[in-house]
C-alpha atoms as a PDB file:
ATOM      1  CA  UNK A   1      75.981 100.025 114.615  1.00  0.00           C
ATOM      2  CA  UNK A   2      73.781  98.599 111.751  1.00  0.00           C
ATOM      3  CA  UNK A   3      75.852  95.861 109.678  1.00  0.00           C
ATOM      4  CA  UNK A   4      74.659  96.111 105.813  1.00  0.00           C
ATOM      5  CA  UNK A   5      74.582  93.247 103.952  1.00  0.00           C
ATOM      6  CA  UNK A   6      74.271  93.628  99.942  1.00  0.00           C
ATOM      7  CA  UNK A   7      73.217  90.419  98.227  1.00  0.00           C
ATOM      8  CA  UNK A   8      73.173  90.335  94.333  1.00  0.00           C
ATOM      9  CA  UNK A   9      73.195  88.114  91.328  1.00  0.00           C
ATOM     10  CA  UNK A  10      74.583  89.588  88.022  1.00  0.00           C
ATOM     11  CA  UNK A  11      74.450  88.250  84.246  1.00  0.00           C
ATOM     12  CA  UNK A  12      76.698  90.332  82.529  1.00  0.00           C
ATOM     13  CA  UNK A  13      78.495  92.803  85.319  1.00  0.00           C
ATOM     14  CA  UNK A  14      76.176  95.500  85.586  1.00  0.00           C
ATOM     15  CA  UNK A  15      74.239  94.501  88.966  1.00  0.00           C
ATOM     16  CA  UNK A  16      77.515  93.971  90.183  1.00  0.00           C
ATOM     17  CA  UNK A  17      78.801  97.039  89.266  1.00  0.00           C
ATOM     18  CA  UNK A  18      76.016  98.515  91.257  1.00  0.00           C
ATOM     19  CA  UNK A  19      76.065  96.337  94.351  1.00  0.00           C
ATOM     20  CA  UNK A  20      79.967  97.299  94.094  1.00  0.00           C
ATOM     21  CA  UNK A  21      78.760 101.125  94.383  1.00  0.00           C
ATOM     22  CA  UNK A  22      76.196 100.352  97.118  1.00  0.00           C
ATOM     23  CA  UNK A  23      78.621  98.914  98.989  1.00  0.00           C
ATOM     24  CA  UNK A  24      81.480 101.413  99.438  1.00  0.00           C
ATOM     25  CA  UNK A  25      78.374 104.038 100.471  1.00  0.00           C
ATOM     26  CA  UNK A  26      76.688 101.612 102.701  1.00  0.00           C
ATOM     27  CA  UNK A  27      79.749 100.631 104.808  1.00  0.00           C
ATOM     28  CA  UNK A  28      79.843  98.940 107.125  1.00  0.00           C
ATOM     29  CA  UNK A  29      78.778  96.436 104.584  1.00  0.00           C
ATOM     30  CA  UNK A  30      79.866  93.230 103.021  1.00  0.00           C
ATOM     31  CA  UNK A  31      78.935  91.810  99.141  1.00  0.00           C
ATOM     32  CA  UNK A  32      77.470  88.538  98.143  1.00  0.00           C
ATOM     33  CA  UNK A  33      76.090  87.151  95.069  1.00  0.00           C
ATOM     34  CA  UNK A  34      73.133  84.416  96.625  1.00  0.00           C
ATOM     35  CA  UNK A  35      75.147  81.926  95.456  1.00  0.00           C
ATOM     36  CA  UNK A  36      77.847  82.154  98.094  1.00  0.00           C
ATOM     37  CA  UNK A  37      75.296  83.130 100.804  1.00  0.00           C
ATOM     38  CA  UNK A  38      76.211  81.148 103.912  1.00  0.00           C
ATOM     39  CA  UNK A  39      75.960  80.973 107.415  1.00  0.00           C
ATOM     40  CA  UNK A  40      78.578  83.913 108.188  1.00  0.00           C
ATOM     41  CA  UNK A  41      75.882  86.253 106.120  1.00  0.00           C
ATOM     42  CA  UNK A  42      73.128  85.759 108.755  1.00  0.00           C
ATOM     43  CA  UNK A  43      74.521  88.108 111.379  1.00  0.00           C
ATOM     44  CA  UNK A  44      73.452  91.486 109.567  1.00  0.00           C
ATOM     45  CA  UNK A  45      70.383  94.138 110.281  1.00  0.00           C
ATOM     46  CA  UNK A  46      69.521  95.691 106.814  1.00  0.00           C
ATOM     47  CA  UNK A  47      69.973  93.635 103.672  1.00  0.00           C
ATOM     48  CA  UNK A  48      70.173  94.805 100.221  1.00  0.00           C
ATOM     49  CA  UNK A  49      68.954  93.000  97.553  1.00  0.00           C
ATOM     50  CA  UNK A  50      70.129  93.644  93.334  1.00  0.00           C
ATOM     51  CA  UNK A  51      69.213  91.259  90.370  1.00  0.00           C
ATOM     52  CA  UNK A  52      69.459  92.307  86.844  1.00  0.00           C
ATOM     53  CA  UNK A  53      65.712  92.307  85.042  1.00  0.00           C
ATOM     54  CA  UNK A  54      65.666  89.533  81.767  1.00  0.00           C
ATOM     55  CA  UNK A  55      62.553  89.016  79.953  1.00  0.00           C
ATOM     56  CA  UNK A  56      60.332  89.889  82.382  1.00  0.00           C
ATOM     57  CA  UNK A  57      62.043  87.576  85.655  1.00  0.00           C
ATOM     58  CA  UNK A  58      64.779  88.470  88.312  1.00  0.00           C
ATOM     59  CA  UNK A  59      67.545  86.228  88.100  1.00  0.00           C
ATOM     60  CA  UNK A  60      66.706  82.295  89.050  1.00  0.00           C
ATOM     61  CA  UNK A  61      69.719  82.231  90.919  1.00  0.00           C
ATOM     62  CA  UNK A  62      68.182  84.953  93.513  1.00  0.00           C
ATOM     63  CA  UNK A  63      64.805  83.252  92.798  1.00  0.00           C
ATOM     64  CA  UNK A  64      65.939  80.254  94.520  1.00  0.00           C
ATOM     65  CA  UNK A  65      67.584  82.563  96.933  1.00  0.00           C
ATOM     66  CA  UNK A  66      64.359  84.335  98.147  1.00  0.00           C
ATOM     67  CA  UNK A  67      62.329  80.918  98.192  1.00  0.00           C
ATOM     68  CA  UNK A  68      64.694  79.012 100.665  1.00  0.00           C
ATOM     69  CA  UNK A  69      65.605  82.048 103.043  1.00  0.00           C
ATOM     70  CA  UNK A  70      61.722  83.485 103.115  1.00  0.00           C
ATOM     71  CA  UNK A  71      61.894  82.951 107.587  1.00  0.00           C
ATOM     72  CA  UNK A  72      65.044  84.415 107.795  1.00  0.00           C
ATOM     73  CA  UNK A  73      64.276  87.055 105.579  1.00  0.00           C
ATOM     74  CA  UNK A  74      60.905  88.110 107.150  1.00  0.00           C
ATOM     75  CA  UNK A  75      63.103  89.462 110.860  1.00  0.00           C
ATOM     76  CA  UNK A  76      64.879  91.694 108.181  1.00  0.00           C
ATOM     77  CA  UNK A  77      64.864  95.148 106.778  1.00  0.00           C
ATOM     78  CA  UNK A  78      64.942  95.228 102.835  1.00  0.00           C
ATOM     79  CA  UNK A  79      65.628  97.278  99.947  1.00  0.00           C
ATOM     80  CA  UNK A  80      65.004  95.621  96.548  1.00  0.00           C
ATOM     81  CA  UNK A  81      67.109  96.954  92.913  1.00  0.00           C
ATOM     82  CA  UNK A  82      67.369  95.812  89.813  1.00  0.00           C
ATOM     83  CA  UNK A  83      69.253  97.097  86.093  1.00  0.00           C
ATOM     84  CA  UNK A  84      67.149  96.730  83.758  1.00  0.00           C
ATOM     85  CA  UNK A  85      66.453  98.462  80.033  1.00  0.00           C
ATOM     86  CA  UNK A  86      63.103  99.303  80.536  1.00  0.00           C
ATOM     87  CA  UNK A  87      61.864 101.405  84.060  1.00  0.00           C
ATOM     88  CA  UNK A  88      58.523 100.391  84.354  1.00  0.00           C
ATOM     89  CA  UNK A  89      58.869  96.435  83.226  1.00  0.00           C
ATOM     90  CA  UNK A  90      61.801  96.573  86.549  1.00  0.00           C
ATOM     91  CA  UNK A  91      59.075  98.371  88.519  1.00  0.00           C
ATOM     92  CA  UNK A  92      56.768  95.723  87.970  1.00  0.00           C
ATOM     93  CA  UNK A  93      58.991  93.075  88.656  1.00  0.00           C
ATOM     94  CA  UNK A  94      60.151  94.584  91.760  1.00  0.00           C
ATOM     95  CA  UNK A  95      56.544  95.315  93.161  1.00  0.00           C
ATOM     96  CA  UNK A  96      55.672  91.367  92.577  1.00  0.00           C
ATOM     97  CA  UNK A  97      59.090  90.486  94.925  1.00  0.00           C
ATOM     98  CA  UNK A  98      58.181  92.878  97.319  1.00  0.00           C
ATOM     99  CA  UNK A  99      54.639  91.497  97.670  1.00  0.00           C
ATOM    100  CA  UNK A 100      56.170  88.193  98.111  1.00  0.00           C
ATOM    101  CA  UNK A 101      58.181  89.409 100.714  1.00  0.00           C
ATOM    102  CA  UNK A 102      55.428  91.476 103.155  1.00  0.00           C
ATOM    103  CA  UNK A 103      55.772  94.437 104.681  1.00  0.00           C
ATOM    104  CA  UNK A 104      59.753  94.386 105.826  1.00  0.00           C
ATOM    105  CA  UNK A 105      60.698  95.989 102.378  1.00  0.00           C
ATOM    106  CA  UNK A 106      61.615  99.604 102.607  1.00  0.00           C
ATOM    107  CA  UNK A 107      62.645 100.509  99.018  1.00  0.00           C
ATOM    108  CA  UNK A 108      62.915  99.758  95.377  1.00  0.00           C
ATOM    109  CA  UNK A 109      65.172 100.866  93.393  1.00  0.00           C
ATOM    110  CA  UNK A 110      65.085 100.825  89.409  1.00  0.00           C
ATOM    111  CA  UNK A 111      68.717 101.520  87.633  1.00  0.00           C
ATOM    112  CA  UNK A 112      69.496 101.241  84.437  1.00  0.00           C
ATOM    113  CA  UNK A 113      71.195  98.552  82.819  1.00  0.00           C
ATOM    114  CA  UNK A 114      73.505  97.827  79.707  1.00  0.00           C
ATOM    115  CA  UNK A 115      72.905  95.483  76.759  1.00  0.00           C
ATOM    116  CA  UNK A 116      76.190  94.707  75.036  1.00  0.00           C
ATOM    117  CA  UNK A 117      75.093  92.663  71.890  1.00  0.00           C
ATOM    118  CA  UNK A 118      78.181  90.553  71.620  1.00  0.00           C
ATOM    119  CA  UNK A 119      78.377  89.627  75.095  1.00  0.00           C
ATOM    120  CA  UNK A 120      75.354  87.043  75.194  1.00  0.00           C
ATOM    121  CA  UNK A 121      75.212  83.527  74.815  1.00  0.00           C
ATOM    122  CA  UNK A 122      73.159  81.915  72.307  1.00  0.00           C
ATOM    123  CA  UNK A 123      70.117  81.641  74.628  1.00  0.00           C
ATOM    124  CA  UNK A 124      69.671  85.011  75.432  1.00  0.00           C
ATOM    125  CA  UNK A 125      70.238  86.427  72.087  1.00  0.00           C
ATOM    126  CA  UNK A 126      67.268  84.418  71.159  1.00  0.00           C
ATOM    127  CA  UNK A 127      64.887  85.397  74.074  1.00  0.00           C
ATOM    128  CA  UNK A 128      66.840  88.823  73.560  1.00  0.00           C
ATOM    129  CA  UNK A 129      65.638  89.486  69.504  1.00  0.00           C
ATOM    130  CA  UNK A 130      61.979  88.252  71.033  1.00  0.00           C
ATOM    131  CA  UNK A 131      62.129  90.537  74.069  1.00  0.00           C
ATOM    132  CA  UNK A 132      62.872  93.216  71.613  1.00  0.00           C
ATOM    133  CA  UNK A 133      60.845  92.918  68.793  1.00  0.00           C
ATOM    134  CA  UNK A 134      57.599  92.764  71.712  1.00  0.00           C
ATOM    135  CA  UNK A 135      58.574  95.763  73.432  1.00  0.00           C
ATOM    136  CA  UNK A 136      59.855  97.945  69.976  1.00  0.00           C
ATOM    137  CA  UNK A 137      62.994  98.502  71.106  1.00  0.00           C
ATOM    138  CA  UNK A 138      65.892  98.721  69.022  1.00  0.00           C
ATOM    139  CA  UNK A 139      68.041  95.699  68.214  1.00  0.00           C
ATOM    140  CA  UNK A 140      71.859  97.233  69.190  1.00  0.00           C
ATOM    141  CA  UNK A 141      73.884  97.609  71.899  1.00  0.00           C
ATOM    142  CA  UNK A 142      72.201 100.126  74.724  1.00  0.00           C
ATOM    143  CA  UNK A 143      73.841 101.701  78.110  1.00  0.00           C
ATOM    144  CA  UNK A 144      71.822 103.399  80.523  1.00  0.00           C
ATOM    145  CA  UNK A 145      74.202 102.749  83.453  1.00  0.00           C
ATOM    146  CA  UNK A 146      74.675 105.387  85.635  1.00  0.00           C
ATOM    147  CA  UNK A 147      76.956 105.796  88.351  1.00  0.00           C
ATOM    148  CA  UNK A 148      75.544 108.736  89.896  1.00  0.00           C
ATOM    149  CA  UNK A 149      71.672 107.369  89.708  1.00  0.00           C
ATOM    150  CA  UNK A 150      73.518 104.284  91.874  1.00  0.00           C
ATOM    151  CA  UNK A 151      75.172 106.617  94.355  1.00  0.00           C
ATOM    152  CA  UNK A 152      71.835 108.914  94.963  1.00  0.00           C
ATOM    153  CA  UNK A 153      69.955 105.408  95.817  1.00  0.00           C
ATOM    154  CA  UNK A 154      72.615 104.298  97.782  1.00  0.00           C
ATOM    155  CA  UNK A 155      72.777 108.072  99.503  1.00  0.00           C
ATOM    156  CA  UNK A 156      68.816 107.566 100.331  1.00  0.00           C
ATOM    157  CA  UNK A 157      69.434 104.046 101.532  1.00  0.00           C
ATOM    158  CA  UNK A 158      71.424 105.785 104.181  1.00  0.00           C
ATOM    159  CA  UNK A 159      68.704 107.883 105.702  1.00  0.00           C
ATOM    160  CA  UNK A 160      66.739 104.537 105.584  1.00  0.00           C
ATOM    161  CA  UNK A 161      69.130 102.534 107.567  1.00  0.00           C
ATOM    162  CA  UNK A 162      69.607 105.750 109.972  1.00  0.00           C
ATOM    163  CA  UNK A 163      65.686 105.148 111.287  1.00  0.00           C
ATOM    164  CA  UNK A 164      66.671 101.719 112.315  1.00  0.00           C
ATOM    165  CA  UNK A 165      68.795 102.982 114.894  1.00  0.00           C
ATOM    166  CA  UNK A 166      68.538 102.091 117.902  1.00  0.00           C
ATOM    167  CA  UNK A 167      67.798 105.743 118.932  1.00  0.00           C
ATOM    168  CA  UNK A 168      68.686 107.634 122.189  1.00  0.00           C
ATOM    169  CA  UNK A 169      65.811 110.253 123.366  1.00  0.00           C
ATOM    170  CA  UNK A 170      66.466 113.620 121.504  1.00  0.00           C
ATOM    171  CA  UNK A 171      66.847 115.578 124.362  1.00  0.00           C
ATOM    172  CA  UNK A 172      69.238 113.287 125.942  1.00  0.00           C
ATOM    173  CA  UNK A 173      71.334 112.730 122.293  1.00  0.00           C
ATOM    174  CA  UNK A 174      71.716 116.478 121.951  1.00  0.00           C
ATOM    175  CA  UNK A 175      73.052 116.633 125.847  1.00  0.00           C
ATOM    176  CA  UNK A 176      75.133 114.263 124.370  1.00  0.00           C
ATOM    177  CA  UNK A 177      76.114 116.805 121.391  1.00  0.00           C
ATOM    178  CA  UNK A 178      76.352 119.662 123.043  1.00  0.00           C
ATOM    179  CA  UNK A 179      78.773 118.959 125.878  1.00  0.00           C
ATOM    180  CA  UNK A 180      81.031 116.707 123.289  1.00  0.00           C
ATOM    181  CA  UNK A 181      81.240 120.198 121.298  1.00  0.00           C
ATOM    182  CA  UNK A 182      81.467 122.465 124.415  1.00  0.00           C
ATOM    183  CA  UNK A 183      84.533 119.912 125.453  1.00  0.00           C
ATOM    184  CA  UNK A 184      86.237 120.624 122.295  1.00  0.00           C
ATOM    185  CA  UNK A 185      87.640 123.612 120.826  1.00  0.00           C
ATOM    186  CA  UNK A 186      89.450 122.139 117.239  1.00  0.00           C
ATOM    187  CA  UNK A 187      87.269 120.962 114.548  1.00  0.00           C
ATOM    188  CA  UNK A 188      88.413 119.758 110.629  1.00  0.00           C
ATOM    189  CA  UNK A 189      86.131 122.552 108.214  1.00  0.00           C
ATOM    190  CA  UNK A 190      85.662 120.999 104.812  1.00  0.00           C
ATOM    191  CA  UNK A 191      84.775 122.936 102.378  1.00  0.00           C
ATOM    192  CA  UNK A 192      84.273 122.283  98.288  1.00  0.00           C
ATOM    193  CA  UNK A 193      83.144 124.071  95.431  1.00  0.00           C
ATOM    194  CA  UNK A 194      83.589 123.440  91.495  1.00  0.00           C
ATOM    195  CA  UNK A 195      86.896 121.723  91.123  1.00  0.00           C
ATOM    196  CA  UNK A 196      88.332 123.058  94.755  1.00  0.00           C
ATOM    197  CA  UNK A 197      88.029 120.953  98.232  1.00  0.00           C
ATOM    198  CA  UNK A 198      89.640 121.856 101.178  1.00  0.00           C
ATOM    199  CA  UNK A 199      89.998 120.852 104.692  1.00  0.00           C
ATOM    200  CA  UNK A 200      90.901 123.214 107.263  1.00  0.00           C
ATOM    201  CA  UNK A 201      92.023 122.412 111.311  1.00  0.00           C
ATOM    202  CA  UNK A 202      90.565 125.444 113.288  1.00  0.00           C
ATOM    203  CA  UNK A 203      89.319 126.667 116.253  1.00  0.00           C
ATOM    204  CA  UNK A 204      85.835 126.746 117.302  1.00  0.00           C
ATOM    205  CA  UNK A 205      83.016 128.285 119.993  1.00  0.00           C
ATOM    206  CA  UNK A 206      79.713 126.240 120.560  1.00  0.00           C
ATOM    207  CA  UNK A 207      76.866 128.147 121.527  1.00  0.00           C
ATOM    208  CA  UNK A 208      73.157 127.231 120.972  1.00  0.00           C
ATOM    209  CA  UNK A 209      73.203 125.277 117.804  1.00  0.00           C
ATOM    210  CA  UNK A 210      75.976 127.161 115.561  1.00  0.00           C
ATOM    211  CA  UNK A 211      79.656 126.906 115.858  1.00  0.00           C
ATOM    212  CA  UNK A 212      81.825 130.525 115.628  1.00  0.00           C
ATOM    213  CA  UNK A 213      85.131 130.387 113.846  1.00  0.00           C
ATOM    214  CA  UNK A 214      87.742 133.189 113.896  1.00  0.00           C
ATOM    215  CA  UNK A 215      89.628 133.444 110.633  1.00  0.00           C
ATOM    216  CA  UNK A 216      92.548 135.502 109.031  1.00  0.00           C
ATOM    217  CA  UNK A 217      91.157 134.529 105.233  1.00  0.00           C
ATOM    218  CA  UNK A 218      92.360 131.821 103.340  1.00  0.00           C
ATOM    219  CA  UNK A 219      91.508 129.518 100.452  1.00  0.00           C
ATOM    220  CA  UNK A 220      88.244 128.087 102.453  1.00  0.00           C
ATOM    221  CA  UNK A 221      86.449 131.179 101.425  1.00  0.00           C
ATOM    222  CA  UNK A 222      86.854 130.819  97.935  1.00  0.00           C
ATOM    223  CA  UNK A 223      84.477 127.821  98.427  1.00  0.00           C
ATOM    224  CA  UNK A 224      82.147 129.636 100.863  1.00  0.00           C
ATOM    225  CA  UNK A 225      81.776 132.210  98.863  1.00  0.00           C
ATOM    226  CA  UNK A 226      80.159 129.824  95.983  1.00  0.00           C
ATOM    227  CA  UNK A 227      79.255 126.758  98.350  1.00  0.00           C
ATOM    228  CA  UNK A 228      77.500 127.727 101.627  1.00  0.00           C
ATOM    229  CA  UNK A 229      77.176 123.495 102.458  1.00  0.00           C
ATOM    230  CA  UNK A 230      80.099 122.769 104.897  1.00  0.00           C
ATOM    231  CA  UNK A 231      80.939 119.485 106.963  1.00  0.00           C
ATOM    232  CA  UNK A 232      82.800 119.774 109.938  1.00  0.00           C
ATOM    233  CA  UNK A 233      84.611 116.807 111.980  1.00  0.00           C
ATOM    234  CA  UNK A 234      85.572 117.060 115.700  1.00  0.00           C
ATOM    235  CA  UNK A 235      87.094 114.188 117.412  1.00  0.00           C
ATOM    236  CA  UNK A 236      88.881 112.340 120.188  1.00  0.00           C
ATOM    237  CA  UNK A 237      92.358 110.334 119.014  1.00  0.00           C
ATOM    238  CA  UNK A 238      91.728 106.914 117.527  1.00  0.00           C
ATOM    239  CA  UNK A 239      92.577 104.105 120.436  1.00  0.00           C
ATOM    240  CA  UNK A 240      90.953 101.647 119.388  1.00  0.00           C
ATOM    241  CA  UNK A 241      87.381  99.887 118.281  1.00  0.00           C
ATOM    242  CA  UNK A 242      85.887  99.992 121.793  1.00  0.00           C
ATOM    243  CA  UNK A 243      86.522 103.462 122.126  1.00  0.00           C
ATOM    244  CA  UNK A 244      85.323 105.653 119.149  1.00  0.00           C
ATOM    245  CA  UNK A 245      84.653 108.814 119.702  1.00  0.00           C
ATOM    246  CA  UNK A 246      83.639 111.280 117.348  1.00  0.00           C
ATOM    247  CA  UNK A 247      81.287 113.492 115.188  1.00  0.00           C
ATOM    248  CA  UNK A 248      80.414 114.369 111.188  1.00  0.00           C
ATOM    249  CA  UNK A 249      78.498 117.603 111.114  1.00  0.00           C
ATOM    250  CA  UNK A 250      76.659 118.985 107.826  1.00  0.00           C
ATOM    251  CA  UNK A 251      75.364 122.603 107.815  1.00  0.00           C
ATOM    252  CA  UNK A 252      75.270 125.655 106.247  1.00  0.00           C
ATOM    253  CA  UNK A 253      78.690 128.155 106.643  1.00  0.00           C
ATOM    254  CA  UNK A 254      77.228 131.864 107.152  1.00  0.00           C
ATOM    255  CA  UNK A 255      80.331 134.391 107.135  1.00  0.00           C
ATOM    256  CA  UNK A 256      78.651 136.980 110.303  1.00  0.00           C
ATOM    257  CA  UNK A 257      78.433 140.977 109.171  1.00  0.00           C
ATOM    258  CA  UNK A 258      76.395 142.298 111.904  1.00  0.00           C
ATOM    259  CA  UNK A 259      78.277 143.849 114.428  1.00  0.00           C
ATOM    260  CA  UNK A 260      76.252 142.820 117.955  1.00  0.00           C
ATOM    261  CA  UNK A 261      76.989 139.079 116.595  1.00  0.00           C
ATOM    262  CA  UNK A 262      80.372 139.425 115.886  1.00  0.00           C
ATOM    263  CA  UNK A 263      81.081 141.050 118.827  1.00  0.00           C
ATOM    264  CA  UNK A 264      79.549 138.142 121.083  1.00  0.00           C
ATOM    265  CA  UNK A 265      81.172 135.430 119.426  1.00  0.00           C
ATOM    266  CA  UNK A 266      84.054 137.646 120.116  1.00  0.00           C
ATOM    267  CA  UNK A 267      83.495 138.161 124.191  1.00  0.00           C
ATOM    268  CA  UNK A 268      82.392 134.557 123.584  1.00  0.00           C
ATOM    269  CA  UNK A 269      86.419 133.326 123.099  1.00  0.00           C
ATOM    270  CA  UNK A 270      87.802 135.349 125.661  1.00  0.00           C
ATOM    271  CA  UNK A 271      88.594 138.193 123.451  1.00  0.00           C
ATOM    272  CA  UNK A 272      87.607 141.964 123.620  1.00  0.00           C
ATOM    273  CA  UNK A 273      87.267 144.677 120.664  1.00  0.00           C
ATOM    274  CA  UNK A 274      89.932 146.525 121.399  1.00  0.00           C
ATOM    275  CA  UNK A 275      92.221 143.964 120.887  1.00  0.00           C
ATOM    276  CA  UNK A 276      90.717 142.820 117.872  1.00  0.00           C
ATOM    277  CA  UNK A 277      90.853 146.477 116.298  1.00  0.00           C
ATOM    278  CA  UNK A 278      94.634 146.414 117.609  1.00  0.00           C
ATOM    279  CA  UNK A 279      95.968 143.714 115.165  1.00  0.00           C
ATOM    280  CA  UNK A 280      97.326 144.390 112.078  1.00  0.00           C
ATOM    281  CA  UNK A 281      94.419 142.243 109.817  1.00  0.00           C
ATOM    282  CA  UNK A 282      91.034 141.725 109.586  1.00  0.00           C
ATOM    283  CA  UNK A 283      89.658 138.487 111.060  1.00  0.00           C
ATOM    284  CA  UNK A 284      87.182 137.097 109.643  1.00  0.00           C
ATOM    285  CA  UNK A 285      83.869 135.374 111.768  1.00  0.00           C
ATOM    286  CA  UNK A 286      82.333 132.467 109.703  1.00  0.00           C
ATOM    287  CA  UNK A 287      78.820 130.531 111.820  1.00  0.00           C
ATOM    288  CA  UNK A 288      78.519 127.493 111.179  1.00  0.00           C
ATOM    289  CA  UNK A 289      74.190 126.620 111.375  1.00  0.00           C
ATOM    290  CA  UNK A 290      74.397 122.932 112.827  1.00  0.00           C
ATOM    291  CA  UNK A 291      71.605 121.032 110.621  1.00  0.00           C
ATOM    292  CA  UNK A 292      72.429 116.835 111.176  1.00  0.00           C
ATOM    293  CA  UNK A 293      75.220 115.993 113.421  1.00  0.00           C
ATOM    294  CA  UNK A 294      76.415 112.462 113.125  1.00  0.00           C
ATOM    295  CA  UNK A 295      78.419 111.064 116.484  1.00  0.00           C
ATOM    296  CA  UNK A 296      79.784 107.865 116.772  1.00  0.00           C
ATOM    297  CA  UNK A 297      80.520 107.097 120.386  1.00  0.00           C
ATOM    298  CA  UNK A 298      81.000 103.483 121.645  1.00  0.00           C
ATOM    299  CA  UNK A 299      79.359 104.279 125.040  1.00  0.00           C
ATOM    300  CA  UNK A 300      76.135 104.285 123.727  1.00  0.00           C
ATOM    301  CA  UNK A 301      76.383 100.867 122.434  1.00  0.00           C
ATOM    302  CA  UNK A 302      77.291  99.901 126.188  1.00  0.00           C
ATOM    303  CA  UNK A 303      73.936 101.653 127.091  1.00  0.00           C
ATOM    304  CA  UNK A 304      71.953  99.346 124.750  1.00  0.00           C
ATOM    305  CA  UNK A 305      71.530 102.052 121.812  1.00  0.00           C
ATOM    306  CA  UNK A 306      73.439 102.007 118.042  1.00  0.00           C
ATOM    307  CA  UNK A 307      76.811 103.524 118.517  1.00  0.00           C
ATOM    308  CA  UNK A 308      75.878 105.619 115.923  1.00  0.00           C
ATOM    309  CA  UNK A 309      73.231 108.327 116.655  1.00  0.00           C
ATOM    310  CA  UNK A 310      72.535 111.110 114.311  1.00  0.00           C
ATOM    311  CA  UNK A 311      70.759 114.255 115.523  1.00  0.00           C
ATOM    312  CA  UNK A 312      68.993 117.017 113.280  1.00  0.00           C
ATOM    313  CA  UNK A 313      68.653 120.557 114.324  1.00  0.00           C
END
């Protein structure tokens, strides 16, 4: 399993406030500022790296930072952020660390910052009213903080850190899929549209990429019928850390009209149409299209891979 690490300095609370952010999406993760970067920080595979942006410089506290730690930081992966007021100044600034640092930086990230006027000290009011009055921009308070721009670079950071796996062959990890799914028959459906979530325990089929789900109705379809993206969990009891065993699946939820389908999915759980036309209700067939299937299984770790694999269809 990668271990992300999420070093920062902050001025003022809004790097922090992202690194915070970054953190909760990138777990397993811990959060640094440089200054308390010690020995116990050295045993991660992907490290994250946020300083705010003033007058035209990262912090000198992270400055420091990257020139005593360049050896260890060259066997890393990397992804470089800043806050900052202005986009293309924090570009700039980012590019220049990332030349400093080779080729083992994967991505930069430029969020916005905040400027809250009666916050500074002395010294950077003064470089502050200079900054401004070079760059024309106007001398108040400014927010451009965003938590959603953090958690859509912190969302991408993900898929980043998934192609450092270390990866079982496809065709062996969807072996691996397929007979965890075909050894299972209860999954968790989540569903979610405007102002509704819901998570349902239900039976399943697996057969060739889709799961097949039997249903009576419900409040689920309210969200399916405005919210086709599903995520569906199927797993083992919790034991303990050596022995996780599990799966997140993302995909699309397709409720099945067509009679020669929903009669094999039928046949397919033991089932005939006679005794479905017997009941007194209509059930319902919802197919659920497998697209990325994320399985956590501490028996590949014992095989030399990343306990986490993720697979897409």
């Amino acid at each position: 399993m990668i271990k992300t690490l999420i070093l920062y300095e902050s001025r003022y609370g809004s790097t922090w406030e992202a690194a915070n952010i970054i953190s909760l999406i990138l777990g397993p993760s811990r959060r640094y500022p440089v200054s308390r970067f010690g020995e116990g920080c050295r045993d991660f595979d992907f490290i994250v790296i946020g300083t705010p942006i003033y007058n035209g410089k990262i912090h000198p506290k992270l400055q420091i930072f990257l020139d005593n730690e360049r050896e260890w930081l060259d066997e890393k992966s990397i992804a470089l952020f800043c806050t900052c007021l202005n986009g293309s100044e924090g570009l700039r600034v980012l590019r220049e660390v990332e030349d400093s640092l080779g080729g083992n930086v994967l991505e930069l990230g430029v969020l916005g910052g905040r400027l809250e006027m009666d916050r500074l000290n002395d010294r950077d009011y003064e470089a502050l009213k200079e900054y401004i009055s070079r760059e024309g921009l106007p001398s108040q308070g400014m927010d451009l903080f965003s938590d959603k721009e953090v958690m859509e670079w912190a969302l991408r950071l993900i898929d980043i850190r998934d192609g450092l796996l270390d990866e079982l062959p496809v065709p062996e990890l969807r072996k691996e899929v397929e007979e965890f799914l075909k050894q299972h028959n209860t999954c968790t459906l989540a569903t979610s549209s405007q102002g509704r979530v819901r998570a349902t325990p239900l039976e399943y089929n697996y057969h060739q990429g889709h799961l097949y789900i039997l249903s009576e109705g419900g409040r689920k379809f309210a969200n399916l019928l405005s919210n086709s993206r599903v995520s569906v969990a199927v797993y083992e009891d919790y034991t303990d850390m050596n022995n996780l065993l599990g799966m997140q699946i993302t995909g699309q939820a397709i409720m099945v009209e067509e009679l020669g389908e929903y009669q094999q999915a039928i046949e397919m759980k033991g089932l005939s149409m006679d005794y479905i036309r017997s009941l007194p209700l209509d059930l319902k067939l919802i197919r659920v299209d497998l697209e990325k299937v994320e399985f956590l299984n501490s028996k590949f770790e014992k095989d030399g891979y990343s306990a986490r694999q993720v697979l897409k269809f």
